[in-house]
N, C-alpha and C. Protein backbone atom coordinates (compact mmCIF):
# COMPACT_ATOMS: atom_id res chain seq x y z
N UNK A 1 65.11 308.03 134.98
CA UNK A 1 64.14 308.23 136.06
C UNK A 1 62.77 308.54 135.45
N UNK A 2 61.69 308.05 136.24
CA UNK A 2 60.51 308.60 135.53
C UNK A 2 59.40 308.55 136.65
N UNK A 3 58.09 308.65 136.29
CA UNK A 3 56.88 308.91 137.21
C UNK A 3 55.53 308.31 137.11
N UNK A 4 55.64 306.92 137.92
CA UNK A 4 54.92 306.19 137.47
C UNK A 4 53.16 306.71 139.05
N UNK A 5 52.10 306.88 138.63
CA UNK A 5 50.75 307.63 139.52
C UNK A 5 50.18 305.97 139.65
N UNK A 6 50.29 305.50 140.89
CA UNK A 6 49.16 304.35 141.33
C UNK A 6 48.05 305.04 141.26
N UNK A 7 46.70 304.72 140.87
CA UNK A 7 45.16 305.51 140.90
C UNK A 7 44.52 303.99 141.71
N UNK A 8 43.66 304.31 142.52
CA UNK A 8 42.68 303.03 143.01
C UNK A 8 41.32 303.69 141.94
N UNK A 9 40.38 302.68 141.91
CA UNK A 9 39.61 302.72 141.20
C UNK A 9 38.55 304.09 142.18
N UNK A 10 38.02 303.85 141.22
CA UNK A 10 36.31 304.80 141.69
C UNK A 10 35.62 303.59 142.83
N UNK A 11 34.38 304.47 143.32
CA UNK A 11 34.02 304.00 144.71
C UNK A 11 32.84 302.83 143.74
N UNK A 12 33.38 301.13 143.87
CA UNK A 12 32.18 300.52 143.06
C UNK A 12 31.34 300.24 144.20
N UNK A 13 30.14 299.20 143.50
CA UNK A 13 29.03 298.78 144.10
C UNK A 13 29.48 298.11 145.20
N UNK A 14 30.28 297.37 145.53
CA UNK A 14 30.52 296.16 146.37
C UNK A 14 31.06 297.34 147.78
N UNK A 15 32.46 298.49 147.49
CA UNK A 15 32.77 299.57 148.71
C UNK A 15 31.62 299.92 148.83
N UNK A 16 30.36 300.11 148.01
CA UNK A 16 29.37 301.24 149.17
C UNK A 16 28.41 299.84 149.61
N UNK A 17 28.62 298.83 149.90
CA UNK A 17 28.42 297.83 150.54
C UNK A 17 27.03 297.02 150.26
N UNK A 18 26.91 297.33 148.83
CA UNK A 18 26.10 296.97 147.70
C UNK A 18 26.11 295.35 147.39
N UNK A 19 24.86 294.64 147.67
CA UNK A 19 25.15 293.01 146.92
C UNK A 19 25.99 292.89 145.80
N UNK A 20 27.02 291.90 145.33
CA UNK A 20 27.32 292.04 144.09
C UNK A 20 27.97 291.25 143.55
N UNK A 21 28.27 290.89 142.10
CA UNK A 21 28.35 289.59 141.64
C UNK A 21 29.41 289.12 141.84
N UNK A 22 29.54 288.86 140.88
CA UNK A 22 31.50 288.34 140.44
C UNK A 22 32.16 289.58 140.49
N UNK A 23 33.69 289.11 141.16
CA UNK A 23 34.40 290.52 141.51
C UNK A 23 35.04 291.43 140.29
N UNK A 24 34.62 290.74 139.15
CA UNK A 24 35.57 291.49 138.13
C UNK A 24 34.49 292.30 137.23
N UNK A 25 33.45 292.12 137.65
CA UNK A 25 32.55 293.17 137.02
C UNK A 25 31.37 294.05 137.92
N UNK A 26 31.94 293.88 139.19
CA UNK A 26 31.55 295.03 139.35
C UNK A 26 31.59 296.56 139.40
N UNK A 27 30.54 297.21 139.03
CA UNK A 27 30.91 298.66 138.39
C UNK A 27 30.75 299.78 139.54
N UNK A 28 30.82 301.28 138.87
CA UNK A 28 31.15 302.08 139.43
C UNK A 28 29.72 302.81 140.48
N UNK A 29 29.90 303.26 141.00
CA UNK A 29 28.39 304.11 141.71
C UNK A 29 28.33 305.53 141.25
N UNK A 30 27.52 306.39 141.14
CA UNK A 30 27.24 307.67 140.56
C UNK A 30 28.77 308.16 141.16
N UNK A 31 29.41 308.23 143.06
CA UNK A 31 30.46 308.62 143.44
C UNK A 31 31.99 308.15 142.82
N UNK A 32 31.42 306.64 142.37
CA UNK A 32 33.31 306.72 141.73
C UNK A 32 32.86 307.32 140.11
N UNK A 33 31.93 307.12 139.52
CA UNK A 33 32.30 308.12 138.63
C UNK A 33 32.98 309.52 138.77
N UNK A 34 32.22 310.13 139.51
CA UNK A 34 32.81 311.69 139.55
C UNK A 34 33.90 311.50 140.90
N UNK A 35 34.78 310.10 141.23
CA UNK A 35 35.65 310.24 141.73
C UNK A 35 36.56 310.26 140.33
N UNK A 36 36.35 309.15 138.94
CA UNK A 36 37.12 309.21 137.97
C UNK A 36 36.96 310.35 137.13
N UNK A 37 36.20 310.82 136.99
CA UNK A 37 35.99 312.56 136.54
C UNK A 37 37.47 313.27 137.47
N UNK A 38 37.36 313.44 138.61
CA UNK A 38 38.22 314.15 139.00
C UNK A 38 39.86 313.86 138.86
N UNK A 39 40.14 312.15 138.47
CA UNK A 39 41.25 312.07 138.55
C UNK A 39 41.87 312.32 137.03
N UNK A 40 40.96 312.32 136.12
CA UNK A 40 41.17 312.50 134.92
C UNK A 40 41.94 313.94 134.79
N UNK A 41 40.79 315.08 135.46
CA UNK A 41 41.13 316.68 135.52
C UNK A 41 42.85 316.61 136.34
N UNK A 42 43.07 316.28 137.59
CA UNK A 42 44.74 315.74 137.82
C UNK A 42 45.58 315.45 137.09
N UNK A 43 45.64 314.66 136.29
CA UNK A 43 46.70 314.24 135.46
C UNK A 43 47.36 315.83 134.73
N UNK A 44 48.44 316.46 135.51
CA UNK A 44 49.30 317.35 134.75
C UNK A 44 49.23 317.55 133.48
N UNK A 45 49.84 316.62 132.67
CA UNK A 45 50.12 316.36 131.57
C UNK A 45 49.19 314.66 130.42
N UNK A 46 49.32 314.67 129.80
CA UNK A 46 49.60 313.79 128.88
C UNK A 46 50.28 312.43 128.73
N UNK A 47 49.75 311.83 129.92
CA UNK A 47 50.88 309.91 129.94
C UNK A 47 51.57 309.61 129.18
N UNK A 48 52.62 309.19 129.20
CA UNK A 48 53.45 308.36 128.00
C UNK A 48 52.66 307.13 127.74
N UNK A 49 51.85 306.41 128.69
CA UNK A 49 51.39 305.27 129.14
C UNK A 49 50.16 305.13 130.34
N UNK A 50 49.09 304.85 130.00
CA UNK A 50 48.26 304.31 130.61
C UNK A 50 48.34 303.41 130.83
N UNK A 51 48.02 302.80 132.03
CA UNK A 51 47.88 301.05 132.56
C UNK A 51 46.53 300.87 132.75
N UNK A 52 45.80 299.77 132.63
CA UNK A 52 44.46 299.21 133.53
C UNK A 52 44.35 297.58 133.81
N UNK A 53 43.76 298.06 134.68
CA UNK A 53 43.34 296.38 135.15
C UNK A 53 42.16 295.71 133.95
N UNK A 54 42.07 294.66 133.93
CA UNK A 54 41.27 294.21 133.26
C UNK A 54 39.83 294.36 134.10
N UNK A 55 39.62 294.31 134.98
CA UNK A 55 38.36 294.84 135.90
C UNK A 55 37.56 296.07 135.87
N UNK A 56 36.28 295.54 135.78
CA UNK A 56 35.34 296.99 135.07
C UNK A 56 35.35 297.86 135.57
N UNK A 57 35.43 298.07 137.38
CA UNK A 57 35.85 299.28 137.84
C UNK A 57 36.74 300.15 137.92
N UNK A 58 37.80 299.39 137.06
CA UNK A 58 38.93 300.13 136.88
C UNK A 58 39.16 300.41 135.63
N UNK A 59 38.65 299.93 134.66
CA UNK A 59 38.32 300.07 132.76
C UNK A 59 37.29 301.17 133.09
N UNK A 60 36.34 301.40 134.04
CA UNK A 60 35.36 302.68 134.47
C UNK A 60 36.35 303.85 134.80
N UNK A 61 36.89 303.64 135.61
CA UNK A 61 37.72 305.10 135.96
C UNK A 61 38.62 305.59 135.22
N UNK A 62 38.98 304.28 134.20
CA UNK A 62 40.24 305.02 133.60
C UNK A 62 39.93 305.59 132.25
N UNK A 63 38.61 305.33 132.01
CA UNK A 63 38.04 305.95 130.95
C UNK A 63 37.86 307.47 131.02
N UNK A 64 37.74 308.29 131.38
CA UNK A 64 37.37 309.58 131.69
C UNK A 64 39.04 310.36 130.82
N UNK A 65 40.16 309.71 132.07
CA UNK A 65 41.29 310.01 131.58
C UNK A 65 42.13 309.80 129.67
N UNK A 66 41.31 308.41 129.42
CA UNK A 66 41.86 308.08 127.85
C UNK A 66 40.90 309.13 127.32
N UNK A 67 39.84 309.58 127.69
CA UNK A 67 39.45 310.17 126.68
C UNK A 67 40.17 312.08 126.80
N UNK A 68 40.45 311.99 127.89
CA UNK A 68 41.09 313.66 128.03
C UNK A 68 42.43 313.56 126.82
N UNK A 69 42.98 312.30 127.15
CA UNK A 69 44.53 311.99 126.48
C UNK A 69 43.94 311.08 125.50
N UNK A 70 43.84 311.28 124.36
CA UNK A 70 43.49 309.81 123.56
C UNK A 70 44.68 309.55 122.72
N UNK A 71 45.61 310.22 122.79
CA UNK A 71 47.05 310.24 122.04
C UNK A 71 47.65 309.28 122.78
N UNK A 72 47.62 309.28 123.97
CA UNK A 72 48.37 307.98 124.91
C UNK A 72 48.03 307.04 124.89
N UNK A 73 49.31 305.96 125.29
CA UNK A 73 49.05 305.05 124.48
C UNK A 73 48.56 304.25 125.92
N UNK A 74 47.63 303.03 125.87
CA UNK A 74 46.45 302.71 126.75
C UNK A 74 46.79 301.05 126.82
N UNK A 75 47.18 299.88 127.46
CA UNK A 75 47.21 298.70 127.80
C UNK A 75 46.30 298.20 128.65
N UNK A 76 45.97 296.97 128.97
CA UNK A 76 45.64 296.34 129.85
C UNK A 76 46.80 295.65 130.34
N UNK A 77 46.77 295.29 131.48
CA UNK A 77 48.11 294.14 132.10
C UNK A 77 47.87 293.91 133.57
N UNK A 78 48.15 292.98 134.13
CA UNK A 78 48.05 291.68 135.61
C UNK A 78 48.09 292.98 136.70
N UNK A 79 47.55 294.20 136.69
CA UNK A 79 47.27 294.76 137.52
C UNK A 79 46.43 294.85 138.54
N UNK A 80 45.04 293.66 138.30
CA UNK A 80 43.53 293.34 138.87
C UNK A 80 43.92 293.31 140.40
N UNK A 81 43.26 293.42 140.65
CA UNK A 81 42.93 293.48 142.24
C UNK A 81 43.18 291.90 142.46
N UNK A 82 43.60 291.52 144.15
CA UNK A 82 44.18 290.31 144.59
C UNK A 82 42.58 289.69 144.84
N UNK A 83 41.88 288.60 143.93
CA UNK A 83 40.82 288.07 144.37
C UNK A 83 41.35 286.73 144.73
N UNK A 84 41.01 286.71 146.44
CA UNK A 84 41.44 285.73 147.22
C UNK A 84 40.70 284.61 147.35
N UNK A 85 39.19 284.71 147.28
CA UNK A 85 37.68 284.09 147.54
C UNK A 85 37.38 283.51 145.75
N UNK A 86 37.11 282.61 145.98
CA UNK A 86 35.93 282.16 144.33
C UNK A 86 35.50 283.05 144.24
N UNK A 87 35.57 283.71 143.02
CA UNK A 87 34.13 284.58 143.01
C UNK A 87 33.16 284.14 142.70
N UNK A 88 32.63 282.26 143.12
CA UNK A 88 31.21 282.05 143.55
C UNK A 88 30.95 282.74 144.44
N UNK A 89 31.74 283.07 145.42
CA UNK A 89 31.25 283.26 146.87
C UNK A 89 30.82 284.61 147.21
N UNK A 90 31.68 285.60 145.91
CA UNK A 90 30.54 286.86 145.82
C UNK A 90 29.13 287.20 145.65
N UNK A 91 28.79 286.24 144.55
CA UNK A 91 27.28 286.62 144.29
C UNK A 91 26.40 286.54 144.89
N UNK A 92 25.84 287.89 145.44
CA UNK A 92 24.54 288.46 145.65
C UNK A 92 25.52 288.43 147.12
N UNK A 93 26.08 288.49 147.63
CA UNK A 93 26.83 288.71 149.21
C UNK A 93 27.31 290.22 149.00
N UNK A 94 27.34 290.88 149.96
CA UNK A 94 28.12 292.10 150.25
C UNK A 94 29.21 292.00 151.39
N UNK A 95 30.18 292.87 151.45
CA UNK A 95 31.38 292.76 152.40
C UNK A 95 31.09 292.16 153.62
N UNK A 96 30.52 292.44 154.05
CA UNK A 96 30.05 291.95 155.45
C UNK A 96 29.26 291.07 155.64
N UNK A 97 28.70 290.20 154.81
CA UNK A 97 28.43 289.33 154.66
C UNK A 97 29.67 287.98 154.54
N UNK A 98 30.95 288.51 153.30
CA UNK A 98 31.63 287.83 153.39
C UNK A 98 32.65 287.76 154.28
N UNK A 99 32.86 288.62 155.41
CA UNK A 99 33.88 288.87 156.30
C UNK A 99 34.24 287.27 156.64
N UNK A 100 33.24 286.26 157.62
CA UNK A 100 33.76 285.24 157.79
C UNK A 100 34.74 284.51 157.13
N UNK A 101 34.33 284.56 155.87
CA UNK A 101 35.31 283.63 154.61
C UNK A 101 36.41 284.53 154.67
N UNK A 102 36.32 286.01 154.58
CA UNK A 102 37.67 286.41 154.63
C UNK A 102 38.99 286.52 155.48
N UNK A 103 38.19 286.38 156.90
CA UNK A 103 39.22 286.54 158.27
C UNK A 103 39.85 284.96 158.35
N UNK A 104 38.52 284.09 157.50
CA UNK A 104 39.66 282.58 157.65
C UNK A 104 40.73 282.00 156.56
N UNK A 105 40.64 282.97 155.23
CA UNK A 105 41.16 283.20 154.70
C UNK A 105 42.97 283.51 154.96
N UNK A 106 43.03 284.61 155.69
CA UNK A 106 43.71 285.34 156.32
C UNK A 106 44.76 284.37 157.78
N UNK A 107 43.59 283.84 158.37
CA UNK A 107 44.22 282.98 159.55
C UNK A 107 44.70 281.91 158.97
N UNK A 108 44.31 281.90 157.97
CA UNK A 108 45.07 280.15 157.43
C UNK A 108 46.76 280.58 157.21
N UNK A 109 46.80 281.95 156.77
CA UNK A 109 48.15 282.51 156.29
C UNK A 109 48.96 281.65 155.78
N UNK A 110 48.53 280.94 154.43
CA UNK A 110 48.89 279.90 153.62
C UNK A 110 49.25 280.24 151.95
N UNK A 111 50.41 281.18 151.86
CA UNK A 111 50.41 281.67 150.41
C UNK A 111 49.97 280.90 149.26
N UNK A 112 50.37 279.67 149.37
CA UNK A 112 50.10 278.67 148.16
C UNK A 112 48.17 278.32 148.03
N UNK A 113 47.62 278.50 149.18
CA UNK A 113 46.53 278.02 149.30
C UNK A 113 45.28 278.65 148.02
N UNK A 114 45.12 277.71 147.93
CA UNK A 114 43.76 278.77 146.26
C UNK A 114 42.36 277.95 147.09
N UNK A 115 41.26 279.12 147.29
CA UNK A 115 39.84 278.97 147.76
C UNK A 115 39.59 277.89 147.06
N UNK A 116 39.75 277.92 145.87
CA UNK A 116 38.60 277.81 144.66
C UNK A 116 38.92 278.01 143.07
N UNK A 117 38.20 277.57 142.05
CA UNK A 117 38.46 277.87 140.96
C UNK A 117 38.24 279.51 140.47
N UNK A 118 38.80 280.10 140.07
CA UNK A 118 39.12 281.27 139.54
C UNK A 118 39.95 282.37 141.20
N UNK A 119 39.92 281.86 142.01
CA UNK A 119 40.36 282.19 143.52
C UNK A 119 42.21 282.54 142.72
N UNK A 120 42.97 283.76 143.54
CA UNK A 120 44.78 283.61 143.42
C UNK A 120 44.96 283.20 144.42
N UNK A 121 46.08 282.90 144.35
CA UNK A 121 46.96 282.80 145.68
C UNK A 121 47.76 283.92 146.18
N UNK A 122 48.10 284.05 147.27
CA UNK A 122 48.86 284.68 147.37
C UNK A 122 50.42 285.32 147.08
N UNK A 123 50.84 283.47 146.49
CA UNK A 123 51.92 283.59 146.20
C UNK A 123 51.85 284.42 144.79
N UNK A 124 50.64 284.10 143.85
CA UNK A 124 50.68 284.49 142.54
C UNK A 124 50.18 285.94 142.61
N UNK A 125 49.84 286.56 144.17
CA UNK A 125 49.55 288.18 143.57
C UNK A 125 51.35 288.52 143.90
N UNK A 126 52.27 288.07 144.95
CA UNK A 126 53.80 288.31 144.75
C UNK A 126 54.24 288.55 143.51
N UNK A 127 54.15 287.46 142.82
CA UNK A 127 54.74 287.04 141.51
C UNK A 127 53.66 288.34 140.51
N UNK A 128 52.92 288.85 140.53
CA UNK A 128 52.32 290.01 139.82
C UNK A 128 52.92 291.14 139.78
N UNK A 129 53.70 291.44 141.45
CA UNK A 129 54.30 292.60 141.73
C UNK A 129 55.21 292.79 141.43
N UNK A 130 55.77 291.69 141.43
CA UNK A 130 57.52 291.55 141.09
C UNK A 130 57.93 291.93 140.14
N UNK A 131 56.66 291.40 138.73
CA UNK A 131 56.56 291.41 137.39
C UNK A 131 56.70 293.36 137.28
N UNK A 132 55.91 294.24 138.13
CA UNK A 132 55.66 295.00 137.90
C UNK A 132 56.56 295.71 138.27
N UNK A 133 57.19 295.55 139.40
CA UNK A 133 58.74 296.14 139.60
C UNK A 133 59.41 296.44 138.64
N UNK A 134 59.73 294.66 137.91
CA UNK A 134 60.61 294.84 137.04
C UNK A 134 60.76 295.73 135.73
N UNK A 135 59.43 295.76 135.84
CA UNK A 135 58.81 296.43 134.21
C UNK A 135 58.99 297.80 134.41
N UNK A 136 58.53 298.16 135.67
CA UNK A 136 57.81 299.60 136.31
C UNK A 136 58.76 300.43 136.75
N UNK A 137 59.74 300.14 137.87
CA UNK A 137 59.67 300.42 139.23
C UNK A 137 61.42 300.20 139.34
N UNK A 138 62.05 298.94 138.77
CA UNK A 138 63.28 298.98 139.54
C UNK A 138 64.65 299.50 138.82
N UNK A 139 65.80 300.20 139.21
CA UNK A 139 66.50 301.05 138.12
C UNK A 139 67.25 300.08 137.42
N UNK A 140 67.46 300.73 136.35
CA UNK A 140 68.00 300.33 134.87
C UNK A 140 67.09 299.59 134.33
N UNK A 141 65.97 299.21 134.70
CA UNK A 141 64.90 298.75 133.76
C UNK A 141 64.11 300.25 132.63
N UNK A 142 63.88 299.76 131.41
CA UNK A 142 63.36 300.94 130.59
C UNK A 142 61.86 300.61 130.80
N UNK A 143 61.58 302.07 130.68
CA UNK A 143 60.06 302.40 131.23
C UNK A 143 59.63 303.85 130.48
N UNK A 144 58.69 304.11 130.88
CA UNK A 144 57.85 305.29 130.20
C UNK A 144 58.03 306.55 131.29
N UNK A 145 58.19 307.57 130.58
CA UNK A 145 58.36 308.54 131.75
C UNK A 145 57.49 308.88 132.75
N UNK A 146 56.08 309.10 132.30
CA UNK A 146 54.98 309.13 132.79
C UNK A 146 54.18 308.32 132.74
N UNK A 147 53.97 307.04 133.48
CA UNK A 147 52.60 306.25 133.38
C UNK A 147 51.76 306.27 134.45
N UNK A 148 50.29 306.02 134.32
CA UNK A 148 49.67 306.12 134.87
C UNK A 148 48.69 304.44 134.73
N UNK A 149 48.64 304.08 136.19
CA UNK A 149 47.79 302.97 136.40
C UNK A 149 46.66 302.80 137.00
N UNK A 150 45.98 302.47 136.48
CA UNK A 150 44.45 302.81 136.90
C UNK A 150 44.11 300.83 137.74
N UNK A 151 44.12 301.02 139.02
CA UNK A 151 44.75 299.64 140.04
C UNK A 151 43.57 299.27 141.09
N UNK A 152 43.86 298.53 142.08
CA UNK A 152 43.12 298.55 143.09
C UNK A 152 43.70 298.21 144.61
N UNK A 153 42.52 298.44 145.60
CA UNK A 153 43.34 299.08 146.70
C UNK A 153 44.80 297.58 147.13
N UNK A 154 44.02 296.56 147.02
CA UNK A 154 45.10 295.36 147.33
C UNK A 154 46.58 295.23 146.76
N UNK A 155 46.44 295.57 145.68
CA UNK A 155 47.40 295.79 144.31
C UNK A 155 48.58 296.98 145.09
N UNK A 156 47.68 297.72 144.98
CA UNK A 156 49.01 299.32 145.16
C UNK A 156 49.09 298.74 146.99
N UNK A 157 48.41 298.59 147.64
CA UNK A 157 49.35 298.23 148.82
C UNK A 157 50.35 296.97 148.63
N UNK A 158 50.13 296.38 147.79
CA UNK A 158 51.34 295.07 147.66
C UNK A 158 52.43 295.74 147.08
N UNK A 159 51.98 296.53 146.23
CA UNK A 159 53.33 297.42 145.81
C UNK A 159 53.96 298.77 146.58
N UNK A 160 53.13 298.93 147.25
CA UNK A 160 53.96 300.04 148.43
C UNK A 160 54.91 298.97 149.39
N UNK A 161 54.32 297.80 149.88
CA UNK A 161 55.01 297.06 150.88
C UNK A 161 56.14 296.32 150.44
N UNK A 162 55.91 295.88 149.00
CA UNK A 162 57.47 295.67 147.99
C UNK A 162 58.53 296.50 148.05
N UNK A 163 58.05 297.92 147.70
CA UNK A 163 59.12 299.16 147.86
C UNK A 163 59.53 299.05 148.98
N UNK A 164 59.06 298.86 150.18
CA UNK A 164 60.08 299.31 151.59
C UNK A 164 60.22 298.15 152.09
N UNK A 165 60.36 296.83 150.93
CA UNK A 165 61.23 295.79 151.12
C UNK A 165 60.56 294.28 152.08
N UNK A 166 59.11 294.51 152.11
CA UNK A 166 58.60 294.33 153.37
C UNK A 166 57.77 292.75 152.22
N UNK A 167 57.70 292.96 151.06
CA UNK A 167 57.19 291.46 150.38
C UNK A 167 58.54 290.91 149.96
N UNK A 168 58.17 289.41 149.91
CA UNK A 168 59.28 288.77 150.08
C UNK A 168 58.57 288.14 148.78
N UNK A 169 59.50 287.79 147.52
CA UNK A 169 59.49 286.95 146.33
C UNK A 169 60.59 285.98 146.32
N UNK A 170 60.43 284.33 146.21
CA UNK A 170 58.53 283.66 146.54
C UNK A 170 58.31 284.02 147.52
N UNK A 171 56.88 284.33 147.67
CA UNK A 171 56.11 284.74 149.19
C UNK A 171 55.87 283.87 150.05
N UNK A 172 56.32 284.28 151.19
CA UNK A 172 56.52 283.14 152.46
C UNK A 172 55.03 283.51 153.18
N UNK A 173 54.97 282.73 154.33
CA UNK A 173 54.09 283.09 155.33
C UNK A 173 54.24 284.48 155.89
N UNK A 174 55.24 284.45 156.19
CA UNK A 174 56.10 286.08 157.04
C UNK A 174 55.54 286.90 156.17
N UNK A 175 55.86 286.88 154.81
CA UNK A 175 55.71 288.10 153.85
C UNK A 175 53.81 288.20 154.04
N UNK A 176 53.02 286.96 154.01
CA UNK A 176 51.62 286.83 154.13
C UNK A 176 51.03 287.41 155.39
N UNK A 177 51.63 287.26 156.25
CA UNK A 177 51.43 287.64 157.90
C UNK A 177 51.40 289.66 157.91
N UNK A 178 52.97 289.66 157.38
CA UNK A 178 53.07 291.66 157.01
C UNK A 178 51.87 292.15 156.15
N UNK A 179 51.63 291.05 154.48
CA UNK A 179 50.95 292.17 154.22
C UNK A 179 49.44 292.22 154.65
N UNK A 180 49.09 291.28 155.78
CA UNK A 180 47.78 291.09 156.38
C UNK A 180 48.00 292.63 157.34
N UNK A 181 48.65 293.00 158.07
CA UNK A 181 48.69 293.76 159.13
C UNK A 181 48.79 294.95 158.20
N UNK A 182 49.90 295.31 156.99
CA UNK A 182 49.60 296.32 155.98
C UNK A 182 48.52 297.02 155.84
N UNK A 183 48.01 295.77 155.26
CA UNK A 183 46.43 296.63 154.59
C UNK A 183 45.64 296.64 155.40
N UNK A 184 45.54 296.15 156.91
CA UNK A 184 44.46 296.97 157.78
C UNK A 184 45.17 298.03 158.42
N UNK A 185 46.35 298.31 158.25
CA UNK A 185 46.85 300.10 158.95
C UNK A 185 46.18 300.56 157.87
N UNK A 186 46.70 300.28 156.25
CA UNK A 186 46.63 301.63 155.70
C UNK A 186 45.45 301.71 154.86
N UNK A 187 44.86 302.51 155.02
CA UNK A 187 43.17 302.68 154.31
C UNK A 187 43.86 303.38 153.12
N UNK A 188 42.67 302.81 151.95
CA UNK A 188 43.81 303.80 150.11
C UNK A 188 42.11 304.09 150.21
N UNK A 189 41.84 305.11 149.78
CA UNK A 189 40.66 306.05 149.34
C UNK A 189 40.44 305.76 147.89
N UNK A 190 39.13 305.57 147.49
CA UNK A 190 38.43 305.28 146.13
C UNK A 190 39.10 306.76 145.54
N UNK A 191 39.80 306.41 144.30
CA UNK A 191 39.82 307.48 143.26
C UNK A 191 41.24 308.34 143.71
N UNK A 192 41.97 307.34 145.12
CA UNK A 192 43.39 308.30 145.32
C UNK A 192 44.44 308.12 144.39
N UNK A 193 45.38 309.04 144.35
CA UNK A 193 46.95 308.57 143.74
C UNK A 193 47.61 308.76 144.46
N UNK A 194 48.72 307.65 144.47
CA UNK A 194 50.22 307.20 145.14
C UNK A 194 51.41 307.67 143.82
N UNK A 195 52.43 308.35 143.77
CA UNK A 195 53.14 308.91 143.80
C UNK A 195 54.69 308.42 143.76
N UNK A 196 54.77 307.68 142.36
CA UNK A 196 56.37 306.95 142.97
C UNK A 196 56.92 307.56 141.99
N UNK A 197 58.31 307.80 142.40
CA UNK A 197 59.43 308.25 140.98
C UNK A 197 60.63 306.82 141.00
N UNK A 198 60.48 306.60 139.90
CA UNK A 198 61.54 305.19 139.56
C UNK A 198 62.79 305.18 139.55
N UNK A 199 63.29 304.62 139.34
CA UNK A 199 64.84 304.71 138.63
C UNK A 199 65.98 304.62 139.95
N UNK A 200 67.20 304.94 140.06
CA UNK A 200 68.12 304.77 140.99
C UNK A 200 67.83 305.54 142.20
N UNK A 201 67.05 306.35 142.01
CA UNK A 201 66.72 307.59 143.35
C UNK A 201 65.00 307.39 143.52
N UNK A 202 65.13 306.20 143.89
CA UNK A 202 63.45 306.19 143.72
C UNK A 202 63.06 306.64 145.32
N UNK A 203 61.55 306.97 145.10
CA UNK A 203 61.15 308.02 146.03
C UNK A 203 59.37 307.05 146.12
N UNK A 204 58.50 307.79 147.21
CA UNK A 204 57.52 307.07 147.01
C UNK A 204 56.57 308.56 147.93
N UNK A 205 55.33 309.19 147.69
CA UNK A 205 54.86 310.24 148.12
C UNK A 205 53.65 309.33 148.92
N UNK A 206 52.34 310.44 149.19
CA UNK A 206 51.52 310.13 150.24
C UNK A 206 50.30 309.60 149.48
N UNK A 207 49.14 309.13 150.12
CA UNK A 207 48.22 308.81 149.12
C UNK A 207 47.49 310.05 148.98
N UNK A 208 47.25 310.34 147.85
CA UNK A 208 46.79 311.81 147.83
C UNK A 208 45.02 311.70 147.28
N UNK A 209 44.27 312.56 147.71
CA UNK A 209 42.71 312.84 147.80
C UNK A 209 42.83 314.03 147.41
N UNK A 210 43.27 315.32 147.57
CA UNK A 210 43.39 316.62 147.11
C UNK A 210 42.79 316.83 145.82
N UNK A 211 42.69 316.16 144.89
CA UNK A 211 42.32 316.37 143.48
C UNK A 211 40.12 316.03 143.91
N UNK A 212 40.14 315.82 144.96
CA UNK A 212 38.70 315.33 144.93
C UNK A 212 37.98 316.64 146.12
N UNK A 213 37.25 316.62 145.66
CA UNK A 213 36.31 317.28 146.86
C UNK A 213 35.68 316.59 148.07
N UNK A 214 35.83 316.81 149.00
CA UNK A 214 35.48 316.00 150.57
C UNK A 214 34.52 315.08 149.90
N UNK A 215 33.53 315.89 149.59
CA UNK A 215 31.99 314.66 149.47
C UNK A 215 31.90 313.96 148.61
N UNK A 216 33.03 313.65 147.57
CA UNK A 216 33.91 312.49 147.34
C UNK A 216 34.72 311.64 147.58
N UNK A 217 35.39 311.70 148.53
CA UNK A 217 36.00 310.64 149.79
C UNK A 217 35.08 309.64 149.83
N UNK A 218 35.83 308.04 149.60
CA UNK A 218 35.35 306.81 150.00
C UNK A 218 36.15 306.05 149.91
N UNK A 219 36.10 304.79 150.97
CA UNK A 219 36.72 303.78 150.94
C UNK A 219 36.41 302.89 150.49
């Protein structure tokens, strides 16, 4: 059994509804810094294992923590956030700008479908999770007692909705349809941790903010 901490990144440019480029480099705002300041001070102990996304806002937050622990040992791996859109279609646009592209995105509810060049599919953020199950998450697989993943909000909801059985690998429409309705119930807060214990008695806790001070809260 062991204790693997989902972290969403710090609050970047694009959540505080900032123009911004390509989705994999955009960075942190003065608030997700000292949201990753605070999650660093959280960490109990000492990771067996750090995770990060290859994405700068999440190589931003999880920095604070490698440097508290620099004994732990630190990876990158297919943790990135689900980019659904080209990220032509980011630059110089902010969220609400791109809403259109995203709600038709969504209505097409077409797992296989790719926007665009550098665009996933849906089926291939499934096939990410699954990977991560296996590695992470499902019993009798060997794992690290304590890891910690430094993720984003799309990511850890695909993997909460895996746990209670609700993604389907290969990903169907059905499974595309749930995790559309998913992630507009559940809001994940810049800089929260999710809470799973692995192994045969696996368990899954709340998204937790407690480690932050109110006027650090963001979505």
């Amino acid at each position: 059994m062991g204790e693997v901490w989902l972290v969403r990144h710090g609050q970047s440019i694009s959540n505080a509804g900032l123009p911004t480029g390509l989705p994999a480099e955009s960075g942190l705002t003065d608030v997700g810094r000292g949201q990753a300041e605070c999650v660093a001070r959280a960490l109990p102990m000492a990771p067996d294992l750090i995770v990060v996304s290859s994405y700068a806002r999440a190589m931003d937050t999880a920095r604070p923590a490698m440097e508290r622990f620099p004994t732990s040992v630190a990876e990158t791996a297919a943790v990135h956030e689900f980019t659904y859109l080209a990220p032509g279609r980011y630059t110089g646009t902010t969220r609400d700008m791109r809403h259109p592209m995203i709600r038709e995105y969504w209505d097409r509810c077409d797992p296989a479908y790719r926007d665009g060049e550098g665009a996933e599919t849906f089926a291939e953020l499934a096939s990410r999770v699954e990977v991560f199950f296996g590695r992470f998450v499902d019993p009798g697989q060997p794992g690290q007692a304590f890891t910690v993943v430094f993720s984003h909000g799309q990511f850890i909801r695909a993997v909460l909705l895996r746990f209670f059985g609700g993604l389907a690998f290969p990903a169907d429409a059905l499974a595309m349809a749930r995790f559309r309705g998913f992630r507009e119930a559940f809001p994940v807060h810049n800089g929260s941790i999710l809470r799973l214990t692995t192994g045969s008695d696996r368990r899954v806790g709340p998204f937790e903010v407690s480690h932050m001070p109110p006027g650090l809260w963001s979505l």
